[in-house]
Protein backbone atom coordinates (compact mmCIF):
# COMPACT_ATOMS: atom_id res chain seq x y z
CA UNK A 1 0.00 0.00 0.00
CA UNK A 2 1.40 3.63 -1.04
CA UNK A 3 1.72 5.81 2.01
CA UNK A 4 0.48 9.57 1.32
CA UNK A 5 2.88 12.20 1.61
CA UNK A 6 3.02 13.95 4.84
CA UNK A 7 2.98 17.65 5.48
CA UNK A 8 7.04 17.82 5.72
CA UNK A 9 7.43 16.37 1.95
CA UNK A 10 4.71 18.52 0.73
CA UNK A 11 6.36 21.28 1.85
CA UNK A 12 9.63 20.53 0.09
CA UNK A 13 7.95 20.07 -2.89
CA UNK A 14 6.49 23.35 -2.99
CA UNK A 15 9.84 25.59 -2.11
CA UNK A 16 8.30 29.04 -3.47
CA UNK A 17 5.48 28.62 -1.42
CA UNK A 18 7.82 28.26 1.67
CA UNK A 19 9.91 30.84 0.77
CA UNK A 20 6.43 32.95 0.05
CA UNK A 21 5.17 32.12 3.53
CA UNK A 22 8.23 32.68 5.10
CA UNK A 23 8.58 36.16 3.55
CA UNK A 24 4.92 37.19 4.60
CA UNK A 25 5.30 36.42 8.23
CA UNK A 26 8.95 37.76 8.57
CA UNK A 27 7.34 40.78 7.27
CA UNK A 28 4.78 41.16 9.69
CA UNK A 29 7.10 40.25 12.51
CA UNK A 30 9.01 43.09 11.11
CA UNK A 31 6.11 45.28 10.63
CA UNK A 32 5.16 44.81 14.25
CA UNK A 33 8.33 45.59 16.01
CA UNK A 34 9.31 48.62 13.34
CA UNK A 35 8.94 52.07 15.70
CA UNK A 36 6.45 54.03 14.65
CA UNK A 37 6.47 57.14 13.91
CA UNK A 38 4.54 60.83 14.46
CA UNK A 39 5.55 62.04 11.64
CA UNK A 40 6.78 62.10 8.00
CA UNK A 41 9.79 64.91 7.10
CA UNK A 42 9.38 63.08 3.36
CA UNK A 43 5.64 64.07 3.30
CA UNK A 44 5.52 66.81 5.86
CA UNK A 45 2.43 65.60 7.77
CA UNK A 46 1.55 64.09 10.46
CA UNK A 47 1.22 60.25 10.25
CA UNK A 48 -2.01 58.30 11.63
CA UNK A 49 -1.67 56.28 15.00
CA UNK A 50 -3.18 53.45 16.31
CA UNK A 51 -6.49 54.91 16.76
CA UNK A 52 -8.47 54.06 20.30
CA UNK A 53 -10.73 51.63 20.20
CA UNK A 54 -14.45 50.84 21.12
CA UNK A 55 -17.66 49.32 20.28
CA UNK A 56 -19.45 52.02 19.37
CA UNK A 57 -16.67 53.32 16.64
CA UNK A 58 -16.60 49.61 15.16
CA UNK A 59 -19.98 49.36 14.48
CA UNK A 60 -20.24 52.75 12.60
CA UNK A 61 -17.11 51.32 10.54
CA UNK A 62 -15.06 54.39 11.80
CA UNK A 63 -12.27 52.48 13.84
CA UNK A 64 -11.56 50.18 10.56
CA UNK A 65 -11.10 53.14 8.25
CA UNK A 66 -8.98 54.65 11.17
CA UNK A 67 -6.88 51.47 11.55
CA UNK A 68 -6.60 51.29 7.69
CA UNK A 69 -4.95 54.65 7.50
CA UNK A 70 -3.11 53.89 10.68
CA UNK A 71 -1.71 50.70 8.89
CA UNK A 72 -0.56 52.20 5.85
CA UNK A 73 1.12 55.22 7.57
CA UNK A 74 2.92 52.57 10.26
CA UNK A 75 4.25 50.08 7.32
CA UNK A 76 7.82 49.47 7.46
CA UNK A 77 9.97 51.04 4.77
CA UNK A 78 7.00 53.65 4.35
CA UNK A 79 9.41 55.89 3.07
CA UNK A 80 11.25 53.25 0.77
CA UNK A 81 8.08 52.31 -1.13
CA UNK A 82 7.28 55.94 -1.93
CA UNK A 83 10.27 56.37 -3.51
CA UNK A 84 9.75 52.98 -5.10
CA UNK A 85 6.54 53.61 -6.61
CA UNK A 86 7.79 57.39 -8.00
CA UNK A 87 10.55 55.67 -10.03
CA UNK A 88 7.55 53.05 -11.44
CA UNK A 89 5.13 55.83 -12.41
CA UNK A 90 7.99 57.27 -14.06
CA UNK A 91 8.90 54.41 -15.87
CA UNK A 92 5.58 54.06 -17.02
CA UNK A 93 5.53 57.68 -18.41
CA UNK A 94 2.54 58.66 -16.32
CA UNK A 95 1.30 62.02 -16.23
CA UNK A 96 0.61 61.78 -11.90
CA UNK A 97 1.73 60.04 -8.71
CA UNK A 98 -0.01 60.19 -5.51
CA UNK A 99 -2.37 62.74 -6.62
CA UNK A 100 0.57 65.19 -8.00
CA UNK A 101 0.56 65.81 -11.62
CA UNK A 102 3.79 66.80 -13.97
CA UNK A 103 3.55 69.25 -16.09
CA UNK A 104 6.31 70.77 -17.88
CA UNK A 105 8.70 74.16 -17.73
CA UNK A 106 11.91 75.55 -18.86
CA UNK A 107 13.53 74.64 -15.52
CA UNK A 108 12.17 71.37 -14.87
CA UNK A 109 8.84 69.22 -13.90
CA UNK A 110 6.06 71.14 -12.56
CA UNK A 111 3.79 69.65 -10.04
CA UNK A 112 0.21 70.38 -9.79
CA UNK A 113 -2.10 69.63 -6.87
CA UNK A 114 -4.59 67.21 -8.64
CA UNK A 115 -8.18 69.29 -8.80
CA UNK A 116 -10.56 66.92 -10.86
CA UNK A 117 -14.21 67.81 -8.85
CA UNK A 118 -15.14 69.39 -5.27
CA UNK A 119 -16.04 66.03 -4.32
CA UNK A 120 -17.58 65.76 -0.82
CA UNK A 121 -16.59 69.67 -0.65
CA UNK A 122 -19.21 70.34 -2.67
CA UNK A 123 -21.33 72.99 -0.38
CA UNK A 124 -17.69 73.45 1.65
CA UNK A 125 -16.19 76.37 -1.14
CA UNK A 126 -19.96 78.29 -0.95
CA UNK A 127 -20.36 77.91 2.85
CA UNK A 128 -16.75 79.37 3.41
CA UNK A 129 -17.35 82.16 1.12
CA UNK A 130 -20.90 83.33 2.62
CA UNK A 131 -19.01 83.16 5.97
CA UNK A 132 -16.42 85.35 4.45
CA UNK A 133 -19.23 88.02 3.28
CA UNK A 134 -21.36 88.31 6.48
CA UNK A 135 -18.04 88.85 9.11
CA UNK A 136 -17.46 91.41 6.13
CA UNK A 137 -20.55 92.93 6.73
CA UNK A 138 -20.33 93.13 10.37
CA UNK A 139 -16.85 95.12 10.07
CA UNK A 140 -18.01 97.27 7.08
CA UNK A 141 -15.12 98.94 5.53
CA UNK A 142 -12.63 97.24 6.89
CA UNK A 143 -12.41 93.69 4.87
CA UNK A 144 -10.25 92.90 2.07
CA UNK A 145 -10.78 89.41 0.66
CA UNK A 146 -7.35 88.03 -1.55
CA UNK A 147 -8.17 84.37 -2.73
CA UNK A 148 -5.21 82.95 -4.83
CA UNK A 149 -5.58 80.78 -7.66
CA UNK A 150 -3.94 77.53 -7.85
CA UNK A 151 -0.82 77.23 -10.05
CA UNK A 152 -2.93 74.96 -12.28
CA UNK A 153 -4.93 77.84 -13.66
CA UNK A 154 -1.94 80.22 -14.37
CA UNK A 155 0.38 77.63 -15.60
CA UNK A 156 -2.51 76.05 -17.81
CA UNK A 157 -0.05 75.53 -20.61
CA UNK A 158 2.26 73.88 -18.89
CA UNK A 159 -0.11 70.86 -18.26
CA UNK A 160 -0.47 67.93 -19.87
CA UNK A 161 -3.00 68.02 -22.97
CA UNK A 162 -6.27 66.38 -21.78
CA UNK A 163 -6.12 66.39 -18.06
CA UNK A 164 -9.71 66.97 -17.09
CA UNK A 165 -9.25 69.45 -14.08
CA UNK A 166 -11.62 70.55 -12.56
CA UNK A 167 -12.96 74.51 -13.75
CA UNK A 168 -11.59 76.63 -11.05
CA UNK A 169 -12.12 79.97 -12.55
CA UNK A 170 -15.81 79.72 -12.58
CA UNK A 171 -15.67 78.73 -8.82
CA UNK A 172 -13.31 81.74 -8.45
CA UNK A 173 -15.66 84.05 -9.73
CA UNK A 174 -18.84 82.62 -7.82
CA UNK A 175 -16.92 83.42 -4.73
CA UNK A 176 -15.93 86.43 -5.68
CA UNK A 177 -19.70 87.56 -6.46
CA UNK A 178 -20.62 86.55 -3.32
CA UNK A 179 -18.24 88.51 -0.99
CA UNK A 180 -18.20 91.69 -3.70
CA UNK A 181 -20.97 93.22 -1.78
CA UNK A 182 -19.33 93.56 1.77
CA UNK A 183 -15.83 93.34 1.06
CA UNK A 184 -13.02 94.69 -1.00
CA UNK A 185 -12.16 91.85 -3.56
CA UNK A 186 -8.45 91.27 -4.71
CA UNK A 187 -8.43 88.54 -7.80
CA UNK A 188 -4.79 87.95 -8.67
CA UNK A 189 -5.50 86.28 -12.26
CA UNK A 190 -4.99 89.10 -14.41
CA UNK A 191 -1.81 89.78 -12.06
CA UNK A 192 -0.60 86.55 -12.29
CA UNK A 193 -1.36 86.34 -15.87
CA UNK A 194 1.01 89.28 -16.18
CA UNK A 195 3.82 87.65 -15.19
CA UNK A 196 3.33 84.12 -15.65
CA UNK A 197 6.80 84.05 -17.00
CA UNK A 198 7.97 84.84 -14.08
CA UNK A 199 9.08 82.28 -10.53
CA UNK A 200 5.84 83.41 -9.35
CA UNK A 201 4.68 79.41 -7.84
CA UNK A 202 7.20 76.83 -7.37
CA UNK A 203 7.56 73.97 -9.42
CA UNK A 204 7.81 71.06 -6.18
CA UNK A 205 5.05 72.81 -3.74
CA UNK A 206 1.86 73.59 -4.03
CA UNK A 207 2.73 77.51 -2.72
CA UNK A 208 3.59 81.07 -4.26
CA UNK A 209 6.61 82.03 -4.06
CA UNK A 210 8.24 84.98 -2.31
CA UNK A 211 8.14 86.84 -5.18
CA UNK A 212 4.69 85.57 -6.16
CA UNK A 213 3.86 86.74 -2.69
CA UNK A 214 5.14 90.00 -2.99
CA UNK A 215 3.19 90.47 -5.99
CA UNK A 216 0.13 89.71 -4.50
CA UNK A 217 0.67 92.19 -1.67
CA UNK A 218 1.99 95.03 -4.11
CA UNK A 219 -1.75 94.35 -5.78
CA UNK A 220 -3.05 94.57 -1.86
CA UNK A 221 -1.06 97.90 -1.31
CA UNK A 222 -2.31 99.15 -5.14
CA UNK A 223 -6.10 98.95 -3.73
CA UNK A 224 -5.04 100.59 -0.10
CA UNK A 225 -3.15 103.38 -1.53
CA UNK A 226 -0.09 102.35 0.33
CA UNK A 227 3.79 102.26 -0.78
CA UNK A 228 5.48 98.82 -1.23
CA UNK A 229 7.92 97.11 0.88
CA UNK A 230 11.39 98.52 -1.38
CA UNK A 231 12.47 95.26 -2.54
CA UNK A 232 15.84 97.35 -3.83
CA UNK A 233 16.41 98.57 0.10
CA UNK A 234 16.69 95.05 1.12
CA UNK A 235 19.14 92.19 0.65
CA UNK A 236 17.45 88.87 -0.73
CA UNK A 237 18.62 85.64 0.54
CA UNK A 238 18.49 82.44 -1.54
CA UNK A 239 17.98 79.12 -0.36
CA UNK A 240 18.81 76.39 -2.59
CA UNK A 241 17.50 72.76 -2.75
CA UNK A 242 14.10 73.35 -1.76
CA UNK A 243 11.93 70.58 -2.20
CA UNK A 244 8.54 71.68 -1.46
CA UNK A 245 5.18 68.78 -0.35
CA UNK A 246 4.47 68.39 -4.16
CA UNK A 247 7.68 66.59 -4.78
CA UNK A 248 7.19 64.51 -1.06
CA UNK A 249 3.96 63.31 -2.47
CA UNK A 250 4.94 62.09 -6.08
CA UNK A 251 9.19 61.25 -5.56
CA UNK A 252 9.27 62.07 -9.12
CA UNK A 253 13.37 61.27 -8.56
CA UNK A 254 14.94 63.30 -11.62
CA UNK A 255 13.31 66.36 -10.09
CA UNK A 256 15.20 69.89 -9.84
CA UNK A 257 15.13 71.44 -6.77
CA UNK A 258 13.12 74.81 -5.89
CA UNK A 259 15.10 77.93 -4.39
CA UNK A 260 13.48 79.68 -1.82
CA UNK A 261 14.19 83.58 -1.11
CA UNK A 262 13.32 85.52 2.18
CA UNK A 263 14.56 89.22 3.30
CA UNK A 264 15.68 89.47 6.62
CA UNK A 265 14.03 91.81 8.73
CA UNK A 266 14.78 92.70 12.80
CA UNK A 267 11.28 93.51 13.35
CA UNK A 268 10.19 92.05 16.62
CA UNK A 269 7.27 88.91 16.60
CA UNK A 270 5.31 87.23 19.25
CA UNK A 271 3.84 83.88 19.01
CA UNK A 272 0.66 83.87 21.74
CA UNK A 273 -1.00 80.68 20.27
CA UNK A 274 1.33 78.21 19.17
CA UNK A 275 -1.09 75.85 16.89
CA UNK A 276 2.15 73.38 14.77
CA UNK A 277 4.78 74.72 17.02
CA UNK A 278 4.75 72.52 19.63
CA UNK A 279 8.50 73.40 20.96
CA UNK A 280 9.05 77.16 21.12
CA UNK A 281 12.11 76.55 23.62
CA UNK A 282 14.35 77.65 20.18
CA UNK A 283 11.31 80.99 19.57
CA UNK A 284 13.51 83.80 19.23
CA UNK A 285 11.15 86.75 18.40
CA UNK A 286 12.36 86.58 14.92
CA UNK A 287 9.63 86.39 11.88
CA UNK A 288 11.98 83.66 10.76
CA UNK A 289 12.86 80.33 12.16
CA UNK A 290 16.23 80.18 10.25
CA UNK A 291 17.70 76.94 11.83
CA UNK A 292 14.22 75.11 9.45
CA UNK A 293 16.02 76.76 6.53
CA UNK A 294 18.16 73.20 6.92
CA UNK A 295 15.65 70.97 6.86
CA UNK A 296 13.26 69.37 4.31
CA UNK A 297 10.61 71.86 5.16
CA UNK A 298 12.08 75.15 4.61
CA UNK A 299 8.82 77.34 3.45
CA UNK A 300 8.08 76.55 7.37
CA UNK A 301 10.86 79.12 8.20
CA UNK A 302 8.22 81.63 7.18
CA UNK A 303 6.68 82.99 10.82
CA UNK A 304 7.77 79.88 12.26
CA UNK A 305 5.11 78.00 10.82
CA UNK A 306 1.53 78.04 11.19
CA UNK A 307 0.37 79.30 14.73
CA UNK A 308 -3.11 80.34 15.92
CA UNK A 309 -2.51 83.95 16.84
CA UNK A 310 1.05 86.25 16.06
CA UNK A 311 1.61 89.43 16.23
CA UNK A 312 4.66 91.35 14.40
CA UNK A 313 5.94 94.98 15.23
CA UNK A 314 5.77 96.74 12.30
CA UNK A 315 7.36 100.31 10.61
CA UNK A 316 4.52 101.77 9.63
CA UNK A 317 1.42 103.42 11.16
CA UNK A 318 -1.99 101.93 11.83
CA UNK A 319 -3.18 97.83 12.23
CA UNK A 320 -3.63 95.19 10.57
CA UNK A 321 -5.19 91.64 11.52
CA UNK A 322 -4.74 88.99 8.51
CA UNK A 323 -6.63 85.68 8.28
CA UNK A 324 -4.41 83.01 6.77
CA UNK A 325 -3.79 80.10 5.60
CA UNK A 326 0.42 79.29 5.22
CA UNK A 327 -0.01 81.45 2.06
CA UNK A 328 0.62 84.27 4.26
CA UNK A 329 3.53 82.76 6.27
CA UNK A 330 5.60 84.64 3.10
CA UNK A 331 3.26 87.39 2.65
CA UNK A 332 3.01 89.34 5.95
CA UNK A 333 6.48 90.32 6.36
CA UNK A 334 6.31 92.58 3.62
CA UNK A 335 3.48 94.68 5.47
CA UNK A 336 5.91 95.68 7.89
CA UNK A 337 6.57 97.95 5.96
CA UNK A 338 3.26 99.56 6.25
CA UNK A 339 1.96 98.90 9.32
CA UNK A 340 2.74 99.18 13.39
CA UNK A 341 0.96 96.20 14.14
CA UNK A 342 0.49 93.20 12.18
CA UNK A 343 -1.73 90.28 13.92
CA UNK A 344 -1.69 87.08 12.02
CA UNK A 345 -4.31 84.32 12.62
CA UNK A 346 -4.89 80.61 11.34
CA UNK A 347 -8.26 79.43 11.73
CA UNK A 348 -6.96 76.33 11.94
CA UNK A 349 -5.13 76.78 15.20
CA UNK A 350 -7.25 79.44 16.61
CA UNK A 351 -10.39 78.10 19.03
CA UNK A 352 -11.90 81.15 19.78
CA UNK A 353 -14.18 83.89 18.92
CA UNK A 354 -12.38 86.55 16.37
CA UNK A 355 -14.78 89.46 17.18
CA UNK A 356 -13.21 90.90 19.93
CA UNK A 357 -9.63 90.73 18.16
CA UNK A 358 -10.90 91.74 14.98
CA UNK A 359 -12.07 94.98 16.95
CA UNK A 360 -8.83 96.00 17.97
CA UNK A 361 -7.16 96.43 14.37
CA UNK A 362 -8.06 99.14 11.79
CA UNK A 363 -7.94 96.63 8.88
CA UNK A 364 -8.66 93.02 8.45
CA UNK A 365 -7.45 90.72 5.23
CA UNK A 366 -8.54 87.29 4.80
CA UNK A 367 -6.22 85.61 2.91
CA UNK A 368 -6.53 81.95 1.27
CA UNK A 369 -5.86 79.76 -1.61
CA UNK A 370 -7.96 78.26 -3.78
CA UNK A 371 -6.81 75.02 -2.75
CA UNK A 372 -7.64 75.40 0.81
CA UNK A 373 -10.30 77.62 0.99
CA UNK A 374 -12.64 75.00 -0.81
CA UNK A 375 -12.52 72.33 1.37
CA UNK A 376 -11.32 74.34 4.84
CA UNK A 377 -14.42 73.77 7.32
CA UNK A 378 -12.04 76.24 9.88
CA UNK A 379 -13.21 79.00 7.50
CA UNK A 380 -16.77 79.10 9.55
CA UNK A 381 -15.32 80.08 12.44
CA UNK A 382 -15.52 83.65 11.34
CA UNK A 383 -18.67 83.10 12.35
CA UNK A 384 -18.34 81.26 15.52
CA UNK A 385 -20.43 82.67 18.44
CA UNK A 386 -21.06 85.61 17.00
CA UNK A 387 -24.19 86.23 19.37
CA UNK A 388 -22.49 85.35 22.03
């Protein structure tokens, strides 16, 4: 009579499987002991933990989605297989990674922030903009509303042919007739359109650059009647090798570096709600963290980041409150020049009502992106407790 294999010959008759078996568990074993991590310096976020669990959460499916993301931002060689999959997509000659797309320009790729539909942010964009128009109302006179576009609609050109974006101009100007009634409007397209051929966004982050920046607030200081920061009275310094988020999201790996510029100013600035900057041991009432200048995130050398409530002493006369997202991390140094006082405040980072503080300053800008402002639920708090 033939005797059947047993499980130890079967085994050695199948010696991919083993080694396919073996691979998967060493993996996890791996996977389980590798530390995890808070954050990403590659991505410049902050990555998921091991969310808390409990019944309730299960059953509505929300711990699983959290434990999903938690799983995928905890995998070992996270950063490895980023990098990995950038040099794949590149082989492949496709047009995006990781929701980045290339587009093209004299100096090198240009990443876009991938804008296809509102998605679930499809009431978010009108909410934020009638919440815009009535704190507008309630400080009549003293609003100004600047809402960048994205680089995607001044560097249309520079796309590649056929990508189905998403049409932001017509959202632009639906805002824009919505808050033209209560406050004073700055659009930036023609602007931008102007000098287009210009370093006006970099090519690896989804932000202006200084000098886009400064264009935008010359336009702010056209409308107010004021005199421009001197660009010519003050000595630029360049930062080269910037690689901005864009570039931490796709790994496109043949990518030239950005070069960020900032003027050094000794005008004093306090940080009273420290939102991101969760160590201000090294805060040295400088608008610039310089020592981040070394490090992977650079444009967060700009006000030190993005904090709930600063303040900046100013050369000028007069006040000035402005509502930000990190757009105006590179902006507001340049209104030193105009103003005494310069309060800057992130929604984002800022839990309580803005009456009060908006009543101290003679002027108020909002200032946004396109990008943001659509899908930025902070935005309401303009709003919050206003009866109260």
């Amino acid at each position: 009579m033939k005797k059947s294999p047993n499980i130890l010959q079967k085994l050695k008759s199948a010696p991919l499987a083993i080694c396919f078996f073996a691979f998967l568990f060493a993996f996890m074993i791996l996977d389980m002991s590798w530390p995890k991590r808070e954050r990403s310096e590659l991505e410049n976020r902050t990555l998921e933990q091991i969310p808390d669990f409990s019944w309730t959460s299960l059953f509505k499916n929300e711990w699983t989605k959290k434990y999903d993301s938690y799983v995928k931002d905890q995998v070992v060689f996270r950063d490895q297989w980023i990098d990995l999959r950038g040099r794949v997509e590149y082989l492949q000659a496709k047009t995006e990674n990781n929701e980045i797309i290339f587009g093209n320009s004299p100096n090198g790729t240009m990443m876009f922030t991938k804008f296809y539909s509102l998605g679930k942010n499809e009431s978010t964009y009108l909410a934020n903009a009638k919440a815009v128009e009535q704190f507008a109302q309630r400080h009549s006179g003293k609003v100004s509303f600047l809402l960048s576009p994205s680089a995607s609609v001044v560097y249309k050109d520079n796309l590649p042919i056929g990508v189905p974006l998403a049409d932001e101009n017509s959202y632009l100007d639906e805002i824009f007739s919505i808050t033209q009634s209560s406050a004073q409007n700055i659009d930036l397209r023609q602007v931008f359109d102007q000098h287009k051929d210009e370093y006006i966004f970099y090519r690896t982050d989804h932000h202006w650059t200084t000098y886009g920046a400064y264009l935008a607030y010359e336009e702010f200081c056209r409308l107010q009647g004021l005199t421009p920061f001197d660009l010519s009275a003050h000595q630029a310094v360049e930062i080269p090798d910037f690689y901005g988020t864009s570039y931490s999201r796709s790994r496109l790996w043949n990518t030239v570096p950005d070069v960020l510029t900032y003027y050094p100013l000794d005008n004093p600035m306090t940080i009273e709600v420290t939102g991101e900057l969760k160590d201000t041991s090294s805060f040295n009432g400088d608008i610039y963290n310089t020592s981040a200048l070394t490090t992977r995130d650079k444009y967060s050398a700009f006000l030190w980041g993005n904090n709930g409530y600063s303040t900046i002493e100013g050369n000028g006369t007069g006040s000035i409150l402005v509502v930000k997202d990190s757009y105006g991390n590179s902006f507001a140094p340049f209104l030193t020049a105009n103003y005494e006082k310069i309060g800057i405040i992130d929604l984002r980072y800022w839990p309580s009502n803005l009456e009060e503080l908006a009543e101290e300053y003679d002027h108020i800008l909002i200032l946004h992106n396109f990008q943001s402002f659509y899908q930025d639920n902070g935005i309401r708090k303009l709003n919050l407790n206003i009866n109260n």
